[in-house]
PDB file of N, CA and C in Angstrom:
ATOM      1  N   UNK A   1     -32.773 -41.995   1.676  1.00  0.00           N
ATOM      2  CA  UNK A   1     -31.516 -41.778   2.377  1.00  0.00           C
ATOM      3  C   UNK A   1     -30.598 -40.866   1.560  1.00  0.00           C
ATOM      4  N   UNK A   2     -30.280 -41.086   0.773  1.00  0.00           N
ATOM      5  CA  UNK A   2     -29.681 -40.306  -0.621  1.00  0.00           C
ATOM      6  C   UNK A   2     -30.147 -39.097  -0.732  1.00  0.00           C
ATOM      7  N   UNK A   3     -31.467 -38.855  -1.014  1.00  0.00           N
ATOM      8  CA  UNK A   3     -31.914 -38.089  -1.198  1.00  0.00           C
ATOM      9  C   UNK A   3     -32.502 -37.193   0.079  1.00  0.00           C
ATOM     10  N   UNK A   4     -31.837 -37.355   1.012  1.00  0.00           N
ATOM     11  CA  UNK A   4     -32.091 -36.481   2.733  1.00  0.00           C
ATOM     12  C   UNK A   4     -30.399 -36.163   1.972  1.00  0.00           C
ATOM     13  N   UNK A   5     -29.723 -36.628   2.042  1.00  0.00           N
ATOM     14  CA  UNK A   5     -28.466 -35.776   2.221  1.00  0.00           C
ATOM     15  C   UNK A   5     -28.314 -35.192   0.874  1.00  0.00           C
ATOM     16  N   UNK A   6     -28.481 -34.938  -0.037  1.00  0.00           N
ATOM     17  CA  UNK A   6     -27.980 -34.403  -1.005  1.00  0.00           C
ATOM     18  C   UNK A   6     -29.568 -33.086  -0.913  1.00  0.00           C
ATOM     19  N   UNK A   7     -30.590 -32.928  -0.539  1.00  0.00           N
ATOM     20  CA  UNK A   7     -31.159 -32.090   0.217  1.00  0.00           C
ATOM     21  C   UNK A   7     -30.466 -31.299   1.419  1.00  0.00           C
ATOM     22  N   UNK A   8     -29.756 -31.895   2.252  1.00  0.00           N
ATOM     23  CA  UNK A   8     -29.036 -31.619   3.375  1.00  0.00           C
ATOM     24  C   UNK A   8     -28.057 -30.664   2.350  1.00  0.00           C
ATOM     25  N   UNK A   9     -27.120 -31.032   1.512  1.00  0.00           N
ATOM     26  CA  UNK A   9     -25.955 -30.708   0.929  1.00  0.00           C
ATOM     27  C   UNK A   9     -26.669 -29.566   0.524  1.00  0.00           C
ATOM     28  N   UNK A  10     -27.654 -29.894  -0.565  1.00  0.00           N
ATOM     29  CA  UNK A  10     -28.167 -28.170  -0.972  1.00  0.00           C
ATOM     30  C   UNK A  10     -28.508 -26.922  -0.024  1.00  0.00           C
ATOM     31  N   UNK A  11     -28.905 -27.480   0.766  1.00  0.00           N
ATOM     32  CA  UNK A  11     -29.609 -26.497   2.160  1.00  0.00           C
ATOM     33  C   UNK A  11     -28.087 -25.654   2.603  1.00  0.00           C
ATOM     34  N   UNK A  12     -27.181 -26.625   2.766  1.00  0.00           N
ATOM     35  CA  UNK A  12     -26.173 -26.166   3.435  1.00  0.00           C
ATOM     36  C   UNK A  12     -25.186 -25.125   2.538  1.00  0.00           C
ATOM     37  N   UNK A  13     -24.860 -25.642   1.260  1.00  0.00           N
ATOM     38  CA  UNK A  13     -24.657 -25.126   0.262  1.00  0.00           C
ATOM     39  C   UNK A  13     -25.312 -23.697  -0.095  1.00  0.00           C
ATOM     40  N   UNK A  14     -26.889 -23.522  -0.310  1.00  0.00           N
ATOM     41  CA  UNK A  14     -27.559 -22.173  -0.140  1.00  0.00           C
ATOM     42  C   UNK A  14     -26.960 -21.325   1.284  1.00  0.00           C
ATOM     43  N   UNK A  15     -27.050 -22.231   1.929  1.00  0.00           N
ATOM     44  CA  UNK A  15     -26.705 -20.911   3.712  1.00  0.00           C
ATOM     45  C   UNK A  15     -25.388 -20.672   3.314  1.00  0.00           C
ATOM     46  N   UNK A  16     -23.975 -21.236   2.896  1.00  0.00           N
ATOM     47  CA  UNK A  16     -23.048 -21.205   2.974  1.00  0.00           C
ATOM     48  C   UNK A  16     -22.545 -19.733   1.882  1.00  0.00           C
ATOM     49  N   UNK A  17     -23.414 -20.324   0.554  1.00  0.00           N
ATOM     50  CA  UNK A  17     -23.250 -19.011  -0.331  1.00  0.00           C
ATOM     51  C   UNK A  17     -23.657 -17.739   0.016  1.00  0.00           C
ATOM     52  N   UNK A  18     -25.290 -17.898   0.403  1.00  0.00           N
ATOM     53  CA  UNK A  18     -25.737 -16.744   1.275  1.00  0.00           C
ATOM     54  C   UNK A  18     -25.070 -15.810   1.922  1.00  0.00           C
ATOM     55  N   UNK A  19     -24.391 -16.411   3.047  1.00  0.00           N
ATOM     56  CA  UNK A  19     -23.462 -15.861   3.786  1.00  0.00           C
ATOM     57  C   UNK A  19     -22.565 -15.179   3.368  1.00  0.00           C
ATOM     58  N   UNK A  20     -21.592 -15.903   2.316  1.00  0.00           N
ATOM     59  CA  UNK A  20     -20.452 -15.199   1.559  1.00  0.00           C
ATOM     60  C   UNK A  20     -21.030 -14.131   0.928  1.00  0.00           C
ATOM     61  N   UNK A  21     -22.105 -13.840   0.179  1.00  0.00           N
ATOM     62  CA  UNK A  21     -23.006 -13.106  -0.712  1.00  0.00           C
ATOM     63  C   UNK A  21     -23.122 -12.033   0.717  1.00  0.00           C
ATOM     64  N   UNK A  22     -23.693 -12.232   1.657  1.00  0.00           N
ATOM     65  CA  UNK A  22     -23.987 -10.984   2.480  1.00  0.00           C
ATOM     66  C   UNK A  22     -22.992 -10.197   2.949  1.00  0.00           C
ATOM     67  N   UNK A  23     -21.831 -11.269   3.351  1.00  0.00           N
ATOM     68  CA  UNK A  23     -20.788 -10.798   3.663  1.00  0.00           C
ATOM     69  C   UNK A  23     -19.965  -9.861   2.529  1.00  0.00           C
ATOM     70  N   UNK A  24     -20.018 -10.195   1.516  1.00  0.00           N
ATOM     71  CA  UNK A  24     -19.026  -9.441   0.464  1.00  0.00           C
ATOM     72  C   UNK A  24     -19.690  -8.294   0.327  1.00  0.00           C
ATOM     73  N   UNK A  25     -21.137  -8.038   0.032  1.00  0.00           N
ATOM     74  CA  UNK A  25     -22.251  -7.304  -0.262  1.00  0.00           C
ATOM     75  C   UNK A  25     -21.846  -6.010   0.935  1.00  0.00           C
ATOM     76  N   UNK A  26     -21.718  -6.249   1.702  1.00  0.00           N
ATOM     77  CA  UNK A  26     -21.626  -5.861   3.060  1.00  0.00           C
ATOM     78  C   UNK A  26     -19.847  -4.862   3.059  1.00  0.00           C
ATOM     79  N   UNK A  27     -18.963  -5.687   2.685  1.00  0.00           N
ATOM     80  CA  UNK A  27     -17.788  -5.033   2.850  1.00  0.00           C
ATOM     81  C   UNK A  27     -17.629  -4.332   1.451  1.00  0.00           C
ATOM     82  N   UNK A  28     -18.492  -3.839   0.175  1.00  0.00           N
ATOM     83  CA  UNK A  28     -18.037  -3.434  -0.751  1.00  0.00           C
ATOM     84  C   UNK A  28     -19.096  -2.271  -0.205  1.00  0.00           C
ATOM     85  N   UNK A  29     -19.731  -2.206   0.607  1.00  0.00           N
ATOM     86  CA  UNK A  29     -21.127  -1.121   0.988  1.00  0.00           C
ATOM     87  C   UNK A  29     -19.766  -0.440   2.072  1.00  0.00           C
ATOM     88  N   UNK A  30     -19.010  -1.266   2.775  1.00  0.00           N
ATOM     89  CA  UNK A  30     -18.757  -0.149   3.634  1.00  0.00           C
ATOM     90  C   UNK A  30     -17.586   0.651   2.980  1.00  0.00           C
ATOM     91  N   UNK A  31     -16.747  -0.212   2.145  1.00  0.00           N
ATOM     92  CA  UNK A  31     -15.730   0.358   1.638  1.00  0.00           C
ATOM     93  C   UNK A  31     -16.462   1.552   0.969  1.00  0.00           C
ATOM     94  N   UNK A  32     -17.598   1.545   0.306  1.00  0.00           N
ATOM     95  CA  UNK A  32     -18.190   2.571  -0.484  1.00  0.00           C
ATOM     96  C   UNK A  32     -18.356   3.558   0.531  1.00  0.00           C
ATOM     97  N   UNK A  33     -18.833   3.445   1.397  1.00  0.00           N
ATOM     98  CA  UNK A  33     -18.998   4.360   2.250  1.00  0.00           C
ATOM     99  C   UNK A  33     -18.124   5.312   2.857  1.00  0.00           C
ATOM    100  N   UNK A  34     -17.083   4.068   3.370  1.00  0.00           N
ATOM    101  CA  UNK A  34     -15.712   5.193   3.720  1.00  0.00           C
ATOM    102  C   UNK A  34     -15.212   5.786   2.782  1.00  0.00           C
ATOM    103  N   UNK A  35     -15.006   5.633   1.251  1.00  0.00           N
ATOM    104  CA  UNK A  35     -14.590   6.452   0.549  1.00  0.00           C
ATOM    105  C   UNK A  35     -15.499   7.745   0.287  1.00  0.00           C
ATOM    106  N   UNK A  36     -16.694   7.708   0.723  1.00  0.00           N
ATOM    107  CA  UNK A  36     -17.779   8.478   0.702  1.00  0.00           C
ATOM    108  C   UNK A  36     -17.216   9.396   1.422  1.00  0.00           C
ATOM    109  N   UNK A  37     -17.573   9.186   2.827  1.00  0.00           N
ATOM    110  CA  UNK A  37     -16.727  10.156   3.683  1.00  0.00           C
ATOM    111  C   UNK A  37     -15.685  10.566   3.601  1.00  0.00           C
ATOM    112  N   UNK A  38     -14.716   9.875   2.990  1.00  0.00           N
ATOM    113  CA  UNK A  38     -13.551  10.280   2.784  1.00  0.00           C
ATOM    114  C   UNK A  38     -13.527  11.960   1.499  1.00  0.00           C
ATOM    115  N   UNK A  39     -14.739  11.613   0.736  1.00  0.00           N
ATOM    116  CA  UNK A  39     -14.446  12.307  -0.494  1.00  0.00           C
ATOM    117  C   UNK A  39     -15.056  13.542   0.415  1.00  0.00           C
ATOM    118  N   UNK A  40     -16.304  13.462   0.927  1.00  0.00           N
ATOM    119  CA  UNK A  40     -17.412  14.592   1.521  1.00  0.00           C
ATOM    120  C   UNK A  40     -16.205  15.237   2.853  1.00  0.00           C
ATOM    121  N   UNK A  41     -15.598  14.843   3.492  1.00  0.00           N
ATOM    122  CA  UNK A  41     -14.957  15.698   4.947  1.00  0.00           C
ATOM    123  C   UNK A  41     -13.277  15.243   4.338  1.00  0.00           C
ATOM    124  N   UNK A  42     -13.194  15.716   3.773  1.00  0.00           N
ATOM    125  CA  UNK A  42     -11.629  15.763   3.666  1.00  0.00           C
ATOM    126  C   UNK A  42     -10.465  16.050   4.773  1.00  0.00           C
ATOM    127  N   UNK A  43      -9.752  15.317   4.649  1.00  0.00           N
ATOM    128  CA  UNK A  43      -8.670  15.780   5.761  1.00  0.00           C
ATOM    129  C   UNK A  43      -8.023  17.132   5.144  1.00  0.00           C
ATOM    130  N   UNK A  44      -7.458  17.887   6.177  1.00  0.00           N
ATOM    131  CA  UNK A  44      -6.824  18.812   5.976  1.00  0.00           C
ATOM    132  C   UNK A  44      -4.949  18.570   5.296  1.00  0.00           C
ATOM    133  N   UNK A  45      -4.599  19.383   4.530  1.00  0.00           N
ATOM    134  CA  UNK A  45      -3.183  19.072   4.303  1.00  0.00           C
ATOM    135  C   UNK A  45      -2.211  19.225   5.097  1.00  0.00           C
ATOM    136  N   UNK A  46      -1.682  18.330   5.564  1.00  0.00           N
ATOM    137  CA  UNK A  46      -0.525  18.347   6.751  1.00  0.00           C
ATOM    138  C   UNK A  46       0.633  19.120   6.194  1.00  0.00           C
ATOM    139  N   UNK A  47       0.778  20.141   6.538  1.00  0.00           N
ATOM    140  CA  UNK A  47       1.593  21.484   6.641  1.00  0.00           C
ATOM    141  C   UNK A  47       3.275  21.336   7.127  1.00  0.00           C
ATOM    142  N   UNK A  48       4.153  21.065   7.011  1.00  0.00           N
ATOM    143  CA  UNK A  48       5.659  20.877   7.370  1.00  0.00           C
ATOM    144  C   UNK A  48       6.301  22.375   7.577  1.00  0.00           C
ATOM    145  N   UNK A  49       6.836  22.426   8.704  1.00  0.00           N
ATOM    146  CA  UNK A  49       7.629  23.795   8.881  1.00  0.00           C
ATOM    147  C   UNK A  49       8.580  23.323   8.956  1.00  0.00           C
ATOM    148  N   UNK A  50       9.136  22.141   9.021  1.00  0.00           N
ATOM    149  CA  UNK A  50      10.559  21.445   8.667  1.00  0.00           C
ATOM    150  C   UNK A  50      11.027  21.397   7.719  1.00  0.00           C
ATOM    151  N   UNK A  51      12.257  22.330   7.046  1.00  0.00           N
ATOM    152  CA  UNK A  51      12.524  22.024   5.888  1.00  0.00           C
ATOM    153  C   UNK A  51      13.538  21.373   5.352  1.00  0.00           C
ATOM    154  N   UNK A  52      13.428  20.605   4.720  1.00  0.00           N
ATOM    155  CA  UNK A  52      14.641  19.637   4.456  1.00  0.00           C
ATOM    156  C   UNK A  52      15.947  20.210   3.807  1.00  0.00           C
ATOM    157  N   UNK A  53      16.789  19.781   4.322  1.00  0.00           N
ATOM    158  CA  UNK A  53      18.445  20.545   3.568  1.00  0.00           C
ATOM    159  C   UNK A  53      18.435  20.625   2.856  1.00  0.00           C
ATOM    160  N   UNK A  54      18.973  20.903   1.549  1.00  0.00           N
ATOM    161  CA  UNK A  54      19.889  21.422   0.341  1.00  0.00           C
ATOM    162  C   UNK A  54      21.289  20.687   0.530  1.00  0.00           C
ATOM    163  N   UNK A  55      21.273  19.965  -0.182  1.00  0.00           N
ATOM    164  CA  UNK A  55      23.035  19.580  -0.769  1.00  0.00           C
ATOM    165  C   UNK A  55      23.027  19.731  -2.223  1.00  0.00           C
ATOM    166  N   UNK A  56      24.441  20.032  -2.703  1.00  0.00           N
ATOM    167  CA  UNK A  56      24.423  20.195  -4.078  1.00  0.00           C
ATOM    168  C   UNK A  56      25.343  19.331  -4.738  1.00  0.00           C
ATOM    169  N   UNK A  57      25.197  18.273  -5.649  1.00  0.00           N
ATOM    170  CA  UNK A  57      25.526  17.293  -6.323  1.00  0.00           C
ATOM    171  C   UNK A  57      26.051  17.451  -7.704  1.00  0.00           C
ATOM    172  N   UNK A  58      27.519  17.453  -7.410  1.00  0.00           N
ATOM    173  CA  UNK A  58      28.273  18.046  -8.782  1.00  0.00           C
ATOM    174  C   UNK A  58      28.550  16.375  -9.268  1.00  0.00           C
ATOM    175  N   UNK A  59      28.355  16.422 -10.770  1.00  0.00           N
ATOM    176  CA  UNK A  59      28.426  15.293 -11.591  1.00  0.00           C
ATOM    177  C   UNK A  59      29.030  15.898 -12.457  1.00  0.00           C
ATOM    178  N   UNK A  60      29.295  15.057 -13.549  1.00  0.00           N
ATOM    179  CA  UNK A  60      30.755  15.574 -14.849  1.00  0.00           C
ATOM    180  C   UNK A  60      29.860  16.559 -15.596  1.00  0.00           C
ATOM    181  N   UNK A  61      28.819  16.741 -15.813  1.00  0.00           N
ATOM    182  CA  UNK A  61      28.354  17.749 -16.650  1.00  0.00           C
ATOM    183  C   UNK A  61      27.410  18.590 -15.737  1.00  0.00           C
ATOM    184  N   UNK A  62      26.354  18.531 -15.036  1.00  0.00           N
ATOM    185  CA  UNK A  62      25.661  19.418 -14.505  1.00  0.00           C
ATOM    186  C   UNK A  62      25.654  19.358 -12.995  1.00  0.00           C
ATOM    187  N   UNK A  63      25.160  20.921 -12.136  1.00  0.00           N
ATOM    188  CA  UNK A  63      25.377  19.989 -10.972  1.00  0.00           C
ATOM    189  C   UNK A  63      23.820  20.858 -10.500  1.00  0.00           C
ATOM    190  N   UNK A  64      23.235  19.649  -9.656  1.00  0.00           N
ATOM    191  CA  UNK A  64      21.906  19.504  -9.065  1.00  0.00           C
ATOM    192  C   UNK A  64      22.098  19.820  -8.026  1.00  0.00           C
ATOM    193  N   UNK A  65      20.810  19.945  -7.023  1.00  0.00           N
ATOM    194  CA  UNK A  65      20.528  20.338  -6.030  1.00  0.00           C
ATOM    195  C   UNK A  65      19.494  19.071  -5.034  1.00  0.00           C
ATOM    196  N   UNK A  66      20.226  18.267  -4.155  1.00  0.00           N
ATOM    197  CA  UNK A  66      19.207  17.301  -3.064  1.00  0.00           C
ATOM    198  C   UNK A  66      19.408  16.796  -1.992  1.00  0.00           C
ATOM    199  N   UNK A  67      18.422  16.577  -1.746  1.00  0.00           N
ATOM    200  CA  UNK A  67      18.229  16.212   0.135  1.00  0.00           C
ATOM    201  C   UNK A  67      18.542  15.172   0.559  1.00  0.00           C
ATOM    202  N   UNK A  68      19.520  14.697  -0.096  1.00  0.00           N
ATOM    203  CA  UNK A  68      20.184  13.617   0.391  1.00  0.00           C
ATOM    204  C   UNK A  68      21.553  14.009   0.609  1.00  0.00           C
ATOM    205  N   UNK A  69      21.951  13.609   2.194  1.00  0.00           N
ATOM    206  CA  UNK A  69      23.244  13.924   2.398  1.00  0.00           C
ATOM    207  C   UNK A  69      24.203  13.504   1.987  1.00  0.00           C
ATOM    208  N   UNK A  70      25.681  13.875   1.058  1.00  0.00           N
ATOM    209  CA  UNK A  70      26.531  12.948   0.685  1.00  0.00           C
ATOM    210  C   UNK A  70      27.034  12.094   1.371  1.00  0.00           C
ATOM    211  N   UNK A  71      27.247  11.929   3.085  1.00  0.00           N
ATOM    212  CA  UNK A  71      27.432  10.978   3.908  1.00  0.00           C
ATOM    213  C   UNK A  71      26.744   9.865   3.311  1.00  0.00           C
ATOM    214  N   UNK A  72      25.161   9.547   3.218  1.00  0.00           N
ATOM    215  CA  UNK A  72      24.917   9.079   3.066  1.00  0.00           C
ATOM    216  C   UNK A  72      24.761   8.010   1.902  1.00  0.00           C
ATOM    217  N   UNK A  73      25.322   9.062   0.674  1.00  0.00           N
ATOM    218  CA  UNK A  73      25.480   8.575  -0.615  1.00  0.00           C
ATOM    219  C   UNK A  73      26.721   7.560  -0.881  1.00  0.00           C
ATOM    220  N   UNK A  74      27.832   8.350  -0.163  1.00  0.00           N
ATOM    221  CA  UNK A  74      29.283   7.693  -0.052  1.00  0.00           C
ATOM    222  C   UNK A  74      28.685   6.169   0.676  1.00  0.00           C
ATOM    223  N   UNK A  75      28.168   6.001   1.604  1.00  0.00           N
ATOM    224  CA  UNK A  75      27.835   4.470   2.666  1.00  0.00           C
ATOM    225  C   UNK A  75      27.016   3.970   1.350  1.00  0.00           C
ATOM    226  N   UNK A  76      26.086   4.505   0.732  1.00  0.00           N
ATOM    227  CA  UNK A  76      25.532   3.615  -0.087  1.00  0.00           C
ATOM    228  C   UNK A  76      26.309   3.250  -1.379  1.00  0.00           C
ATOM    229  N   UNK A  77      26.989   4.315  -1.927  1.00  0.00           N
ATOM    230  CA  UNK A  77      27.941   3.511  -3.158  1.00  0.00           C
ATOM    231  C   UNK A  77      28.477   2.043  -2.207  1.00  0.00           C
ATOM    232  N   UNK A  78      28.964   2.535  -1.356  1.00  0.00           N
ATOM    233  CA  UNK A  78      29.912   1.416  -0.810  1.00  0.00           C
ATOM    234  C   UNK A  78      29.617   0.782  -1.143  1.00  0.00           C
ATOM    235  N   UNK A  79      28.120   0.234  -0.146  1.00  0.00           N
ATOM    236  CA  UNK A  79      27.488  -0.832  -0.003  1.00  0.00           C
ATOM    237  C   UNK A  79      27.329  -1.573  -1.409  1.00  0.00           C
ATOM    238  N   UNK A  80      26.922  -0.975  -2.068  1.00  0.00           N
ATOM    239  CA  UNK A  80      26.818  -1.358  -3.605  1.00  0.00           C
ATOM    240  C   UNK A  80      28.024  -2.110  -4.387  1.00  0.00           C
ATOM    241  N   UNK A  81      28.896  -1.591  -4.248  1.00  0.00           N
ATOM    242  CA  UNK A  81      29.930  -1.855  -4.749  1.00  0.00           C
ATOM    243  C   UNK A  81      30.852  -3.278  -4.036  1.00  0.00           C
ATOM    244  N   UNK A  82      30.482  -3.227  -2.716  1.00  0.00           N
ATOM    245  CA  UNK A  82      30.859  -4.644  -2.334  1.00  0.00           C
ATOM    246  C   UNK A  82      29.840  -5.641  -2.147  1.00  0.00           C
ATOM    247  N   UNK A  83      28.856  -5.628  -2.999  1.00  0.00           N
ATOM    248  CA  UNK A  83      27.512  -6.316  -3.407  1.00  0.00           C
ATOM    249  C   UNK A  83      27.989  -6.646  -4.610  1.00  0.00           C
ATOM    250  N   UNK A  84      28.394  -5.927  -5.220  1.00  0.00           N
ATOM    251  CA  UNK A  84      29.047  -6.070  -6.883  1.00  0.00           C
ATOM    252  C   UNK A  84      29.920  -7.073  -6.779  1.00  0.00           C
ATOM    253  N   UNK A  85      30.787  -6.829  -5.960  1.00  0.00           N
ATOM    254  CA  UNK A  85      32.133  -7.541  -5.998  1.00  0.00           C
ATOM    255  C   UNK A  85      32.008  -8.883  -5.212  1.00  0.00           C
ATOM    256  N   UNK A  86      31.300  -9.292  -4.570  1.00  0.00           N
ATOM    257  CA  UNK A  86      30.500 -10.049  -3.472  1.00  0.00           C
ATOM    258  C   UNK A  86      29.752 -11.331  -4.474  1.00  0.00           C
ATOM    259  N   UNK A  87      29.428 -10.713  -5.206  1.00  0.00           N
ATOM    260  CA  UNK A  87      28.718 -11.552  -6.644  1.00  0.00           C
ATOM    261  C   UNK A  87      29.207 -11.376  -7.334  1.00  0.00           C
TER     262      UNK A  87
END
C-alpha cells in the first residue's frame, strides 16, 4: 500500500518535472530564436521628419539649448515646490 503510492508520487513527480524541463527547454529555444531573427532581418531605422523645438535655457552661468518648453518647466517647478512644502 505504501509502497503503490510513494511509486505513484515518483511517477507523478518524473511527469511533473518533465514537463517543466520541456517547457522551459522550449521557451529558451524560442527566445533564441527570435533573437535570431531579430539579429539576421533587422528592422529598419524609423526616420522622424518631425523636429523637435529648440528653447534656450539661461541659468546664472551658462545658457543651454532644449526641448523642453519653459511652460512646462514653470508647472513642474511648481509642482515640486508645493510637494516640498506639503511635506
Amino acid at each position: 500500500m505504501m509502497t503503490d503510492q510513494l511509486a505513484q508520487a515518483a511517477v507523478l513527480f518524473a511527469v511533473g518535472m518533465s514537463v517543466v524541463f520541456a517547457f522551459l527547454t522550449l521557451l529558451i529555444g524560442g527566445i533564441h530564436s527570435i533573437a535570431w531573427f531579430a539579429r539576421v532581418f533587422p528592422e529598419p531605422e524609423a526616420v522622424s521628419h518631425h523636429k523637435k523645438p529648440k528653447y534656450t535655457q539661461q541659468n546664472k552661468n551658462n545658457t543651454t539649448e532644449t526641448t523642453v518648453d519653459p511652460s512646462i518647466v514653470t508647472v513642474i517647478t511648481a509642482a515640486v515646490n508645493a510637494h516640498r512644502r506639503k511635506g
